[in-house]
Protein backbone atom coordinates (compact mmCIF):
# COMPACT_ATOMS: atom_id res chain seq x y z
CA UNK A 1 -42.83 11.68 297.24
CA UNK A 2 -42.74 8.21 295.33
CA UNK A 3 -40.69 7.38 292.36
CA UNK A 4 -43.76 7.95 290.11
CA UNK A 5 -44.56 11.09 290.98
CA UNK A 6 -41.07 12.04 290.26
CA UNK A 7 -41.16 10.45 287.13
CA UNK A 8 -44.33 12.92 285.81
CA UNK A 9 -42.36 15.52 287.34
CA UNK A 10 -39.03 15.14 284.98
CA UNK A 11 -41.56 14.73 282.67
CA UNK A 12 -43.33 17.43 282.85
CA UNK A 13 -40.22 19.82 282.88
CA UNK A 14 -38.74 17.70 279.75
CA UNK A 15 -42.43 18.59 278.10
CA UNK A 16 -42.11 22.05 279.66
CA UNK A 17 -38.20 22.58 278.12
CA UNK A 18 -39.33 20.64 274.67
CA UNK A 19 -42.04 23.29 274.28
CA UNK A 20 -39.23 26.26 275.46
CA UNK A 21 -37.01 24.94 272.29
CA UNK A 22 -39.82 24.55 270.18
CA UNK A 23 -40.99 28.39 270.70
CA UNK A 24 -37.69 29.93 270.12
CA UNK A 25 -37.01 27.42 267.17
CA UNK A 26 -40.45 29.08 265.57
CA UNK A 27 -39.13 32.19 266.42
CA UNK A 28 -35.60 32.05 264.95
CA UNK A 29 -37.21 30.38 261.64
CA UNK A 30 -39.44 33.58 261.51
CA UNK A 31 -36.48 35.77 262.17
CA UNK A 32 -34.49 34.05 259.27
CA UNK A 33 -37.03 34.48 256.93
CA UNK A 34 -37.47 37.88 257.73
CA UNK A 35 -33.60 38.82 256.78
CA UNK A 36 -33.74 36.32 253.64
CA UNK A 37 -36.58 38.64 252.59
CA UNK A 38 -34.64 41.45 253.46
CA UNK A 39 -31.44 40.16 251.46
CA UNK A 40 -33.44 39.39 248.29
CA UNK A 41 -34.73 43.27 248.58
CA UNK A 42 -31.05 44.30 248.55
CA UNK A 43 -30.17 42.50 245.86
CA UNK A 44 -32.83 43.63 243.77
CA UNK A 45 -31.96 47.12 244.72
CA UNK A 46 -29.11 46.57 244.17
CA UNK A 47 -29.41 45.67 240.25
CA UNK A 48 -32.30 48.80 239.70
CA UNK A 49 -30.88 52.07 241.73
CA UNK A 50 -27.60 52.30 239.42
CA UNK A 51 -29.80 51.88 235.96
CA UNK A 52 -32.31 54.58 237.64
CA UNK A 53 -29.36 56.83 238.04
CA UNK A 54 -27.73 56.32 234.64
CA UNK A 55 -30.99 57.01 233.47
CA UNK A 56 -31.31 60.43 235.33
CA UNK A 57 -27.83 60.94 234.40
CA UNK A 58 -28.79 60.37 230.46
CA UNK A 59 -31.74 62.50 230.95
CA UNK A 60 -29.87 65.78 232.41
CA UNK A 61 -27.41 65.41 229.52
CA UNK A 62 -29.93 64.96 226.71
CA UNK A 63 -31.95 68.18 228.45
CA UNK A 64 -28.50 70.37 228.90
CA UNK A 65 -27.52 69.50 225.45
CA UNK A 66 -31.09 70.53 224.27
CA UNK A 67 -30.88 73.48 225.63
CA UNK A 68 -27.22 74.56 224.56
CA UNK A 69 -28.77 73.72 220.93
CA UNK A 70 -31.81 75.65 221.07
CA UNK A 71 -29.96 78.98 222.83
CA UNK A 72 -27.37 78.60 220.43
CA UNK A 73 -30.20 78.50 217.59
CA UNK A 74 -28.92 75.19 216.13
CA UNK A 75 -32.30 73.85 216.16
């Protein structure tokens, strides 16, 4: 084997290796936008689901309190 044709050999597996790092760098970019997705969805969750349960909360009182009035005849 000459010293050229081991020359496009290490090349080749530096080309093959380049492509390697180049797949799993496309693959870890995906991957992080995936969870940055994810963590703005948490964060927005975060902010609603507590003012859709006060809201419930509010709601069950106001209905309760209706009703107390009404079978008490105070409206």
């Amino acid at each position: 084997m000459s010293v050229t044709d081991m020359n496009e050999l290490n090349i080749a597996k530096i080309n093959a290796e380049i492509a390697k790092q180049m797949a799993e760098t496309s693959k870890l970019m995906a991957e992080t936008k995936k969870l940055h997705a994810e963590a703005v969805k948490y964060n927005r969750e975060t902010f609603w689901y507590p003012l859709a349960i006060s809201s419930g909360i509010i709601g069950a009182v106001v209905t309760v309190t209706t009703l107390i009035f009404k079978l008490l005849g105070v409206l």
